[in-house]
Protein backbone atom coordinates (compact mmCIF):
# COMPACT_ATOMS: atom_id res chain seq x y z
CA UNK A 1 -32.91 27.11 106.89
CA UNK A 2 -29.22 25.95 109.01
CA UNK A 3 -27.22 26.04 106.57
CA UNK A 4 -24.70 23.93 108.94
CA UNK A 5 -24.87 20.07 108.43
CA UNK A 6 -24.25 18.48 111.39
CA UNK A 7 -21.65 16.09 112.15
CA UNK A 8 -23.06 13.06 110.41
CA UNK A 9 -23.97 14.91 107.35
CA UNK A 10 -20.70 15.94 106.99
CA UNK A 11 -19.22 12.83 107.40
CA UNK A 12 -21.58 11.54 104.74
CA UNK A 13 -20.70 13.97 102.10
CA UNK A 14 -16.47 13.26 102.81
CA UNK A 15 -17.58 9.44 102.02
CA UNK A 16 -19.29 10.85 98.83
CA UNK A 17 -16.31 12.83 97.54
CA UNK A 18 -14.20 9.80 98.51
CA UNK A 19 -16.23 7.22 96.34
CA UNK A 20 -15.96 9.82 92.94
CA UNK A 21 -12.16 10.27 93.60
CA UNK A 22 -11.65 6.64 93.77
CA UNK A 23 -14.41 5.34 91.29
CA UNK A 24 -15.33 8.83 88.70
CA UNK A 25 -12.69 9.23 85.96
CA UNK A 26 -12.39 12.59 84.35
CA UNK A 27 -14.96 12.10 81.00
CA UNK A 28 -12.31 12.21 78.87
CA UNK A 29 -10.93 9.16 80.67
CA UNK A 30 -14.11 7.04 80.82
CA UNK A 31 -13.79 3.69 78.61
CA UNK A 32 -16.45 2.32 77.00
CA UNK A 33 -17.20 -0.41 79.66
CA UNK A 34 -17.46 2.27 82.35
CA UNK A 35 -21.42 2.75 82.68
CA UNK A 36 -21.50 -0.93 83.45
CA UNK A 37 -19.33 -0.94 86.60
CA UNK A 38 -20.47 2.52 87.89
CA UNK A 39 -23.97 1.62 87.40
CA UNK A 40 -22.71 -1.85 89.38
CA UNK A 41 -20.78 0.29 92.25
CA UNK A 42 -23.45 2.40 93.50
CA UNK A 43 -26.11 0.02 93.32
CA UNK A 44 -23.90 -1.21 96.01
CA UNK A 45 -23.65 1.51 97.77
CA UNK A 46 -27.47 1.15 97.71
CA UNK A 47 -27.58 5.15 96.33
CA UNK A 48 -29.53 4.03 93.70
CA UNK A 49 -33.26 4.72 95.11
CA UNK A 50 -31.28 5.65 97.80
CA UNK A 51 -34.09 7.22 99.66
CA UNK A 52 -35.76 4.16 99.70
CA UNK A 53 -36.68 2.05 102.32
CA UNK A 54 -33.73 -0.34 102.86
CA UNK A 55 -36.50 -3.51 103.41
CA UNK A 56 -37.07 -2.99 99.55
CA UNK A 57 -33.76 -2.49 98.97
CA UNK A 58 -33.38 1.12 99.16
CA UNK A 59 -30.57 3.20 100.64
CA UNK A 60 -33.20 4.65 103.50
CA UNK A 61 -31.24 7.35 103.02
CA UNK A 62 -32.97 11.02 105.29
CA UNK A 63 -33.85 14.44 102.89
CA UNK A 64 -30.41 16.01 103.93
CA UNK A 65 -28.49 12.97 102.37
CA UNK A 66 -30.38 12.49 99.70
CA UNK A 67 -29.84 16.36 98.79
CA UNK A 68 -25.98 15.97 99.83
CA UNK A 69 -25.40 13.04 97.27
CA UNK A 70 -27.40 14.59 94.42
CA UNK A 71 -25.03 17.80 94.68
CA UNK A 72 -21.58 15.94 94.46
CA UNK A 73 -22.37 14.03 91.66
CA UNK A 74 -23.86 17.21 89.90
CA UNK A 75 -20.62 18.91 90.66
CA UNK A 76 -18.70 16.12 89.40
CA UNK A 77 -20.52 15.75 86.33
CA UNK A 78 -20.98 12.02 87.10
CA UNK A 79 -23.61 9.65 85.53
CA UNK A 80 -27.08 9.84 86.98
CA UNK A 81 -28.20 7.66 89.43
CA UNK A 82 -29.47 4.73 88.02
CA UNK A 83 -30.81 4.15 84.42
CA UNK A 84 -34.12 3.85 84.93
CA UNK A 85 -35.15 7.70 85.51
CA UNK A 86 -38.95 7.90 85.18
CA UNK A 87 -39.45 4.25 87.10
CA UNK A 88 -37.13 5.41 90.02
CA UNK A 89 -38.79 9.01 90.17
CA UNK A 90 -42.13 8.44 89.62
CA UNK A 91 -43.21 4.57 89.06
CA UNK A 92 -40.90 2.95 92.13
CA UNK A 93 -42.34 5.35 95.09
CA UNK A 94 -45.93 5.03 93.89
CA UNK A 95 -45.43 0.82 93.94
CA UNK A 96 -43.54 0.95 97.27
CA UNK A 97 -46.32 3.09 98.80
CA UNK A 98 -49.35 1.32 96.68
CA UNK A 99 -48.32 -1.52 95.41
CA UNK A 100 -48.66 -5.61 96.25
CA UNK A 101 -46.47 -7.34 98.02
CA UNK A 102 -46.55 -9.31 94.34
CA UNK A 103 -45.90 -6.04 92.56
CA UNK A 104 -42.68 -4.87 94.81
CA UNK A 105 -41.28 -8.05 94.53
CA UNK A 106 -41.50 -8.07 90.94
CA UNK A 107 -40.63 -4.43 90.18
CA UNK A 108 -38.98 -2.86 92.47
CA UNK A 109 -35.63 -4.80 92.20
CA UNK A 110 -36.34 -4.58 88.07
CA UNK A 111 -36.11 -0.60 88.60
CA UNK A 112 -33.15 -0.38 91.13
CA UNK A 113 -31.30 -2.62 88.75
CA UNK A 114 -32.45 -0.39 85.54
CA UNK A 115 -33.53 -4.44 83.90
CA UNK A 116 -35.69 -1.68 81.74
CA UNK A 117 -36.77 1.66 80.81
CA UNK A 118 -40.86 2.93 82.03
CA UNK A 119 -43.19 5.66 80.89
CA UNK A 120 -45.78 7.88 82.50
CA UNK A 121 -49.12 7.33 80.46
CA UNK A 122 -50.50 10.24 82.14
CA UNK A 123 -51.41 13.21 78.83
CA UNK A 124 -54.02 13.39 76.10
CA UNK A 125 -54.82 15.04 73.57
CA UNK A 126 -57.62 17.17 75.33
CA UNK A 127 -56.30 16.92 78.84
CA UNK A 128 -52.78 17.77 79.05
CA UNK A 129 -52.66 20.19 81.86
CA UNK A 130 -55.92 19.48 82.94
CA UNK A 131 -54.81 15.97 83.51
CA UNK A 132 -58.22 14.57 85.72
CA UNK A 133 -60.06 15.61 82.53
CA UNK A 134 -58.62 11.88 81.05
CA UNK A 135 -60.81 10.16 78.57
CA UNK A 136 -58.61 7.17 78.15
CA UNK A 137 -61.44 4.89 78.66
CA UNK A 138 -60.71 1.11 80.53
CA UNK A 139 -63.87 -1.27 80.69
CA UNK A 140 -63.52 -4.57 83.66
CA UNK A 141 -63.85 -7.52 81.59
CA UNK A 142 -63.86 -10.64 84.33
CA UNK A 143 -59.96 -10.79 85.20
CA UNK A 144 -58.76 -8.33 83.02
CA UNK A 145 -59.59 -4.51 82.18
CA UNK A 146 -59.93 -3.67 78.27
CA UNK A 147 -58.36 -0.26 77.24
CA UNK A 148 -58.90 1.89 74.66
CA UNK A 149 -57.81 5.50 73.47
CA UNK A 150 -54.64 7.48 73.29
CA UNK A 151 -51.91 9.56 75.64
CA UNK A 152 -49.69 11.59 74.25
CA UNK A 153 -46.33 13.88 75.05
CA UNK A 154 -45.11 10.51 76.69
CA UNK A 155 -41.45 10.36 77.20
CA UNK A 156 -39.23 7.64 75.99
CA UNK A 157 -42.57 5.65 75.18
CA UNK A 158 -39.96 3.99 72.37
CA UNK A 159 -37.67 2.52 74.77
CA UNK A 160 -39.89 1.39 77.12
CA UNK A 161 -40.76 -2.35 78.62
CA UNK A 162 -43.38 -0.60 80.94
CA UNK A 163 -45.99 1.93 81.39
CA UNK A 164 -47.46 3.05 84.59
CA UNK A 165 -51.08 4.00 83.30
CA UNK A 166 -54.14 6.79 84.09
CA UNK A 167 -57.38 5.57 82.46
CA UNK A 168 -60.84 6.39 83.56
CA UNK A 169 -62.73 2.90 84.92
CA UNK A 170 -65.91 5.49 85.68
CA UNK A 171 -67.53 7.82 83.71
CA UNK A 172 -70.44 8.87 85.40
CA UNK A 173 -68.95 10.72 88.86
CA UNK A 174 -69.32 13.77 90.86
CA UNK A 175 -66.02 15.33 90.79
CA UNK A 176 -63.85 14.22 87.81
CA UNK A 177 -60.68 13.00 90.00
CA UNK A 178 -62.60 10.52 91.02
CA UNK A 179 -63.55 7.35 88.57
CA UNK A 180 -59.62 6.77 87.24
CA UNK A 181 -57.25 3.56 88.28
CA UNK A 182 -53.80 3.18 87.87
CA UNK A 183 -52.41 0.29 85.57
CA UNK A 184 -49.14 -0.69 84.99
CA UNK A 185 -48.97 -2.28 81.16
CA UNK A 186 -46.56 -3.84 79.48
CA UNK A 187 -45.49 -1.72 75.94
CA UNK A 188 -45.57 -5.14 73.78
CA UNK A 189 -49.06 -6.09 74.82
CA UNK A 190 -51.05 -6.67 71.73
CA UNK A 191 -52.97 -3.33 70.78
CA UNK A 192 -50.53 -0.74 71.99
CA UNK A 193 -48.75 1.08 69.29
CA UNK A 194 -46.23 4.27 69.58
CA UNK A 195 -45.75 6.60 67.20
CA UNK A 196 -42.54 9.47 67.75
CA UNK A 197 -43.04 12.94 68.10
CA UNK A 198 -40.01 14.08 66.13
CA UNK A 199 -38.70 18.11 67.72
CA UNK A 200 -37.19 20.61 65.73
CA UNK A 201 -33.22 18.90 65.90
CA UNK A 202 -34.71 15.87 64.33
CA UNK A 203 -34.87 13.67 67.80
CA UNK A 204 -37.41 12.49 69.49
CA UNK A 205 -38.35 12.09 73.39
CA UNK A 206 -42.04 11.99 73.01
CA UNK A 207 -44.03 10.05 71.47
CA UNK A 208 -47.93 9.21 70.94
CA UNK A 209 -49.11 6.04 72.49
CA UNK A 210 -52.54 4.49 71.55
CA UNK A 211 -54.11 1.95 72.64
CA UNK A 212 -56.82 -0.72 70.99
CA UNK A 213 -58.47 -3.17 73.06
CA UNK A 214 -55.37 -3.92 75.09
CA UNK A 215 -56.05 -6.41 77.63
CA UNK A 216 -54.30 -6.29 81.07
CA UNK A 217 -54.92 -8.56 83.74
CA UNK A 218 -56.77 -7.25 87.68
CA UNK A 219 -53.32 -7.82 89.11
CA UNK A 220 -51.61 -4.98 86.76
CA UNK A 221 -54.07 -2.53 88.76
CA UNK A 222 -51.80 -0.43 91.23
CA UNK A 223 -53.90 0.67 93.95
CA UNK A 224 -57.76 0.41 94.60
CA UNK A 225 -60.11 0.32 91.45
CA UNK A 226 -60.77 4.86 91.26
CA UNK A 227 -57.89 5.32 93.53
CA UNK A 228 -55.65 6.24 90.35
CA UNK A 229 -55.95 10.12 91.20
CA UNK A 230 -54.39 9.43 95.01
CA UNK A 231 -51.69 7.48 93.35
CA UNK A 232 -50.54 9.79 90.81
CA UNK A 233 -50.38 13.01 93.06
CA UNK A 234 -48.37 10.29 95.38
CA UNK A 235 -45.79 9.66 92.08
CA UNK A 236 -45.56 13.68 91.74
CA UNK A 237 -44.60 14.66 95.04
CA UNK A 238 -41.54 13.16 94.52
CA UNK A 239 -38.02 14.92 93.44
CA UNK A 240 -39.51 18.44 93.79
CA UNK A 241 -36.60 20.46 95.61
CA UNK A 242 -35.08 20.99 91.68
CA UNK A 243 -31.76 21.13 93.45
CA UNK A 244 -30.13 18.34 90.78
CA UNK A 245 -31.50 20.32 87.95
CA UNK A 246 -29.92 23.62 89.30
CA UNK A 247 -26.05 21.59 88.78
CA UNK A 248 -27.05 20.50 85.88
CA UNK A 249 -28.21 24.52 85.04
CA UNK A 250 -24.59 25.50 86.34
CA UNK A 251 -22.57 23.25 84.95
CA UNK A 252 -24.49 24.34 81.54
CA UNK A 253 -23.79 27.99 82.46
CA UNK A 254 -19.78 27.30 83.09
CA UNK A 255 -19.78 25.45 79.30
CA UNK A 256 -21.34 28.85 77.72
CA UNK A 257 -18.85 31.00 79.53
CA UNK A 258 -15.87 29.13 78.02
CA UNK A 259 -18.02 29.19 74.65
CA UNK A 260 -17.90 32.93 75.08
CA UNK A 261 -14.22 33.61 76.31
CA UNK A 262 -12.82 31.13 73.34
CA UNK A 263 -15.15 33.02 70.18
CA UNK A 264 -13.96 35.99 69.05
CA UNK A 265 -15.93 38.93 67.77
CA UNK A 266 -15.28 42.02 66.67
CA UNK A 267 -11.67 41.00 67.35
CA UNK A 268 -12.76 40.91 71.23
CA UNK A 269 -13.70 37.67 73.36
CA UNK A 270 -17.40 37.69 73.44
CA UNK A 271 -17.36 37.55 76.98
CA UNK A 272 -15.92 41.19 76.85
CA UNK A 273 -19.03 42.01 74.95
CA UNK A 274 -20.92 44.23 77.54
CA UNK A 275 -24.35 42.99 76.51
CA UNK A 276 -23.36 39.67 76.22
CA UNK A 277 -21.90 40.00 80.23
CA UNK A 278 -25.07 41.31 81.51
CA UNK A 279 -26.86 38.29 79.84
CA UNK A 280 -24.98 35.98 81.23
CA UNK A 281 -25.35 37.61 84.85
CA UNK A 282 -28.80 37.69 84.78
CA UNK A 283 -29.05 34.16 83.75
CA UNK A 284 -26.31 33.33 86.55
CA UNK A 285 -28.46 35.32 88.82
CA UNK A 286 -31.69 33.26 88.00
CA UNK A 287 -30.29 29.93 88.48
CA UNK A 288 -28.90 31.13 92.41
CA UNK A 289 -32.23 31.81 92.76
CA UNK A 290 -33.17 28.58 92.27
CA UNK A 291 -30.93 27.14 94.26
CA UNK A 292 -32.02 29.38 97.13
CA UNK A 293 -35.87 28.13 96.28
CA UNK A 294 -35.01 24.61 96.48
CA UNK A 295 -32.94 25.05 99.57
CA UNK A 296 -36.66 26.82 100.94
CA UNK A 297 -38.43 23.71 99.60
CA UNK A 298 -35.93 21.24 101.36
CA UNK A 299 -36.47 23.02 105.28
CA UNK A 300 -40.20 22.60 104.36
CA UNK A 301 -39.35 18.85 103.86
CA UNK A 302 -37.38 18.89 106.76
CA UNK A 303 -39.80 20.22 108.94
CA UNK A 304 -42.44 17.32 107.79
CA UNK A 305 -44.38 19.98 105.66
CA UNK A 306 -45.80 18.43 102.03
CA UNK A 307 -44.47 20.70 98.99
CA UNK A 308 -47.29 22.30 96.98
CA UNK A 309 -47.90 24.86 94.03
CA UNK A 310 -44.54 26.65 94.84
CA UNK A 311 -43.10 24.44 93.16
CA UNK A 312 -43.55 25.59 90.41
CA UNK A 313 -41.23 28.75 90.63
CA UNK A 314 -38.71 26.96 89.58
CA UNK A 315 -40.03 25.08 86.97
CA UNK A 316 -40.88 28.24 85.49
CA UNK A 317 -37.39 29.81 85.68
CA UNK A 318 -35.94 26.54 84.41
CA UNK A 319 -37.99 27.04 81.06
CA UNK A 320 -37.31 30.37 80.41
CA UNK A 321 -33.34 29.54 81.27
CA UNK A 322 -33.19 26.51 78.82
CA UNK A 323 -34.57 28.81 75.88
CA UNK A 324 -32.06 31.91 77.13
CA UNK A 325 -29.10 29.30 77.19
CA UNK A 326 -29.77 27.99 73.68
CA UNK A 327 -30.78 31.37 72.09
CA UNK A 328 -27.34 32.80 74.04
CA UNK A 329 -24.69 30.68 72.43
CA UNK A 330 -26.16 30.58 69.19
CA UNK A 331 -25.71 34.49 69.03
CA UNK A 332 -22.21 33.99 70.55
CA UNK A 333 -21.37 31.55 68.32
CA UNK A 334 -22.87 33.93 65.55
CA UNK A 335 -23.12 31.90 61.58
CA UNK A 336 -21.06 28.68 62.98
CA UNK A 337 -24.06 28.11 65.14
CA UNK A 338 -26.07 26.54 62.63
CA UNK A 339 -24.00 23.91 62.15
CA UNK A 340 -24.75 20.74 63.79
CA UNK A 341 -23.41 17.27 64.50
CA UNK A 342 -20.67 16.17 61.70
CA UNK A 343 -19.77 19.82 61.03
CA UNK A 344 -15.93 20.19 61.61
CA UNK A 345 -16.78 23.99 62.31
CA UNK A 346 -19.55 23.31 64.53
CA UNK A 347 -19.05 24.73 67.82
CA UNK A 348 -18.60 22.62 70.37
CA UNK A 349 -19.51 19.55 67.82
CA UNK A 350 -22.82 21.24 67.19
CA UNK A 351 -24.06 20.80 70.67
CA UNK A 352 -24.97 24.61 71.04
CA UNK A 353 -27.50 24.11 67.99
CA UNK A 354 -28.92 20.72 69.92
CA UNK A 355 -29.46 22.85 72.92
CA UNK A 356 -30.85 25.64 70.84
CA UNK A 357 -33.49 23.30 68.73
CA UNK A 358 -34.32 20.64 71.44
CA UNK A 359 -35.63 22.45 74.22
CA UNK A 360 -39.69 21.84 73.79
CA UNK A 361 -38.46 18.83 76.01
CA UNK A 362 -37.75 20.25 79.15
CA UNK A 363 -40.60 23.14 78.64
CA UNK A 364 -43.77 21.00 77.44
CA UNK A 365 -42.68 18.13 80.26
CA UNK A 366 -44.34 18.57 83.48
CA UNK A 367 -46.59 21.72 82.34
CA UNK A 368 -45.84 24.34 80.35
CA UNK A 369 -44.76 27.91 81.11
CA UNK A 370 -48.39 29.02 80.82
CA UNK A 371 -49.84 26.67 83.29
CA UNK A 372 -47.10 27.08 85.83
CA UNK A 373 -47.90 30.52 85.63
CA UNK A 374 -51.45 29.96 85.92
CA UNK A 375 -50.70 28.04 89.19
CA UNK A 376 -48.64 30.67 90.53
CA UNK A 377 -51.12 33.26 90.25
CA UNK A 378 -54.26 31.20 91.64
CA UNK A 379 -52.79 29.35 94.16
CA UNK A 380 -49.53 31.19 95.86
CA UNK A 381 -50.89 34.62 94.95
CA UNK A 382 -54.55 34.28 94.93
CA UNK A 383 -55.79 35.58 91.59
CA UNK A 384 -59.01 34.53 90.19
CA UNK A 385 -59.95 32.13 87.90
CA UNK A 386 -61.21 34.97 85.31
């Protein structure tokens, strides 16, 4: 890859820094009315969806800016872009690219604007990782399909208005990708019901959705009637360089060094604690590497090249880092690290312990360890099957 930018990339990243020294207050600073006018001042700088097309109000934004944005404000430790993650990942590209004119009009400003929060109906029970395996069955009823059955591991299900949805329209088919449609359903239609899958800290991201006789109307179908599989692998290819989630891995790494210079053990700053160094190098170490990757995946972009199963390198180092973090700054932290929130003593207001407890959410979501390394071997290094 050139690492040089050329001259109108750099000018684009000077405007960037501009905007957060003029508009991003340090966090301590931020007022409570803050979110509200950031979330207002870069939706007009059209960087929300800001790779876009502008025609549906998009940024149209090229891969270079897009990447150049996404690392300020992850060095900066500003607010993500936009509050409606999953529908401007996922749901928005997938309506711009299958979507009715009806549909763009309708949702498309709704998810640039964050009106709401959507979920991915996309796991079962039985089908998880094998995700074309879906048994959620949908039955054409005149104007409307009828669903019934259940998804689960479904993020923010709870908070959502919407649901982009897989469910199998065909049963009897020659290869199972084929026979499932894409709906988009509204979380308050009579018949759906969500139930919270509560993690170890007591919160809860996922949740269980099921679904009885729900009735959605011909015009909630996004894409052609079977087409569901095309759309979906359309909604995934999107976001995939991981170069956001390496800041956010950094600036995570930067908050346990501090944890480790300010606790004291054996009358020593932890950091001085030999084994506790070489931890934190390696993980340092891991998360370059991932930058590096994701730099590799962005040239392929570049060069007009779709992004496949490497991929999921990173994903796989990401996992293993989340649990490494967590399990890290408890043992730093040593018997104050099982105190959480409301503890006076709690390190860092019992954040460490959140870290340590909660992090099922980032591994389970978007395939766990075991399939990524599944992929890895069949795919980019040509294992077999058995």
């Amino acid at each position: 890859m050139d690492f040089q930018l050329t001259p109108e990339e750099e000018a684009f990243r000077d405007d960037v820094r501009a905007f957060l020294d003029e508009n991003l207050p340090a966090e301590e600073d931020r007022e409570p009315l803050f979110m509200l006018e950031w979330t207002r001042k870069v939706r007009e700088q059209r960087w929300v969806g800001f790779s876009w097309p502008r025609e549906v109000g998009g940024g149209g934004g090229s891969i270079m800016q897009q990447v150049i944005l996404k690392e300020e404000m992850a060095k900066r430790n500003a607010p993500q872009l936009g509050s409606c993650f999953m529908g401007l990942a996922w749901v928005g590209p997938s309506i711009i690219q299958y979507g009715s004119e009806e549909q763009k009009k309708k949702y498309i400003p709704e998810i640039l604007d964050g009106a709401y929060q959507w979920c991915t109906g996309y796991s079962e029970p039985d089908s998880g990782s094998d995700l074309a395996s879906l048994k959620c069955k949908c039955v054409r009823e005149g104007d409307e399909y009828v669903i019934n059955g259940q998804k689960t591991w479904t993020s923010i299900a709870m908070w959502s208005k919407m649901i982009i949805l897989l469910v199998r329209t065909e049963t009897e088919v020659e290869h199972k990708h084929d026979g499932i449609t894409c709906l988009l359903v509204a979380m308050d239609d009579p018949g759906v019901e969500v139930r919270p899958i509560r993690n170890m800290a007591g919160g809860a991201i996922f949740a269980e959705v099921f679904f009885t006789d729900v009735r959605v109307p011909l015009e909630n179908r996004l894409g052609e009637e079977g087409q569901g599989w095309q759309v979906t692998l359309s909604a995934l290819a999107n976001e995939r360089s991981s170069i956001s989630e390496v800041y956010g891995l950094r600036s995570k790494m930067e908050e346990l060094k501090e944890l480790a210079r300010r606790t004291v053990r054996a009358g020593c700053p932890a950091i001085e604690n030999p084994s506790i160094r070489r931890r934190i190098q390696r993980a340092d170490i891991r998360v370059e590497a991932m930058r590096l990757n994701g730099l590799r995946f962005i040239t392929k972009q570049l060069k007009g090249q779709p992004l496949g199963s490497e991929t999921s390198i990173n994903k796989l180092h990401r996992a293993s880092l989340e649990i490494e973090i967590g399990e890290l700054a408890m043992e730093i932290a040593g018997s104050a690290s099982t105190l959480t929130r409301g503890a006076d003593e709690a390190p860092d207001g019992g954040s460490w312990a959140q870290v340590a407890l909660s992090w099922p959410d980032v591994v389970i979501g978007g395939g766990t360890p075991n399939i990524q390394r599944n992929i890895i071997a069949e795919r980019i290094l040509g294992l077999p099957k058995d």
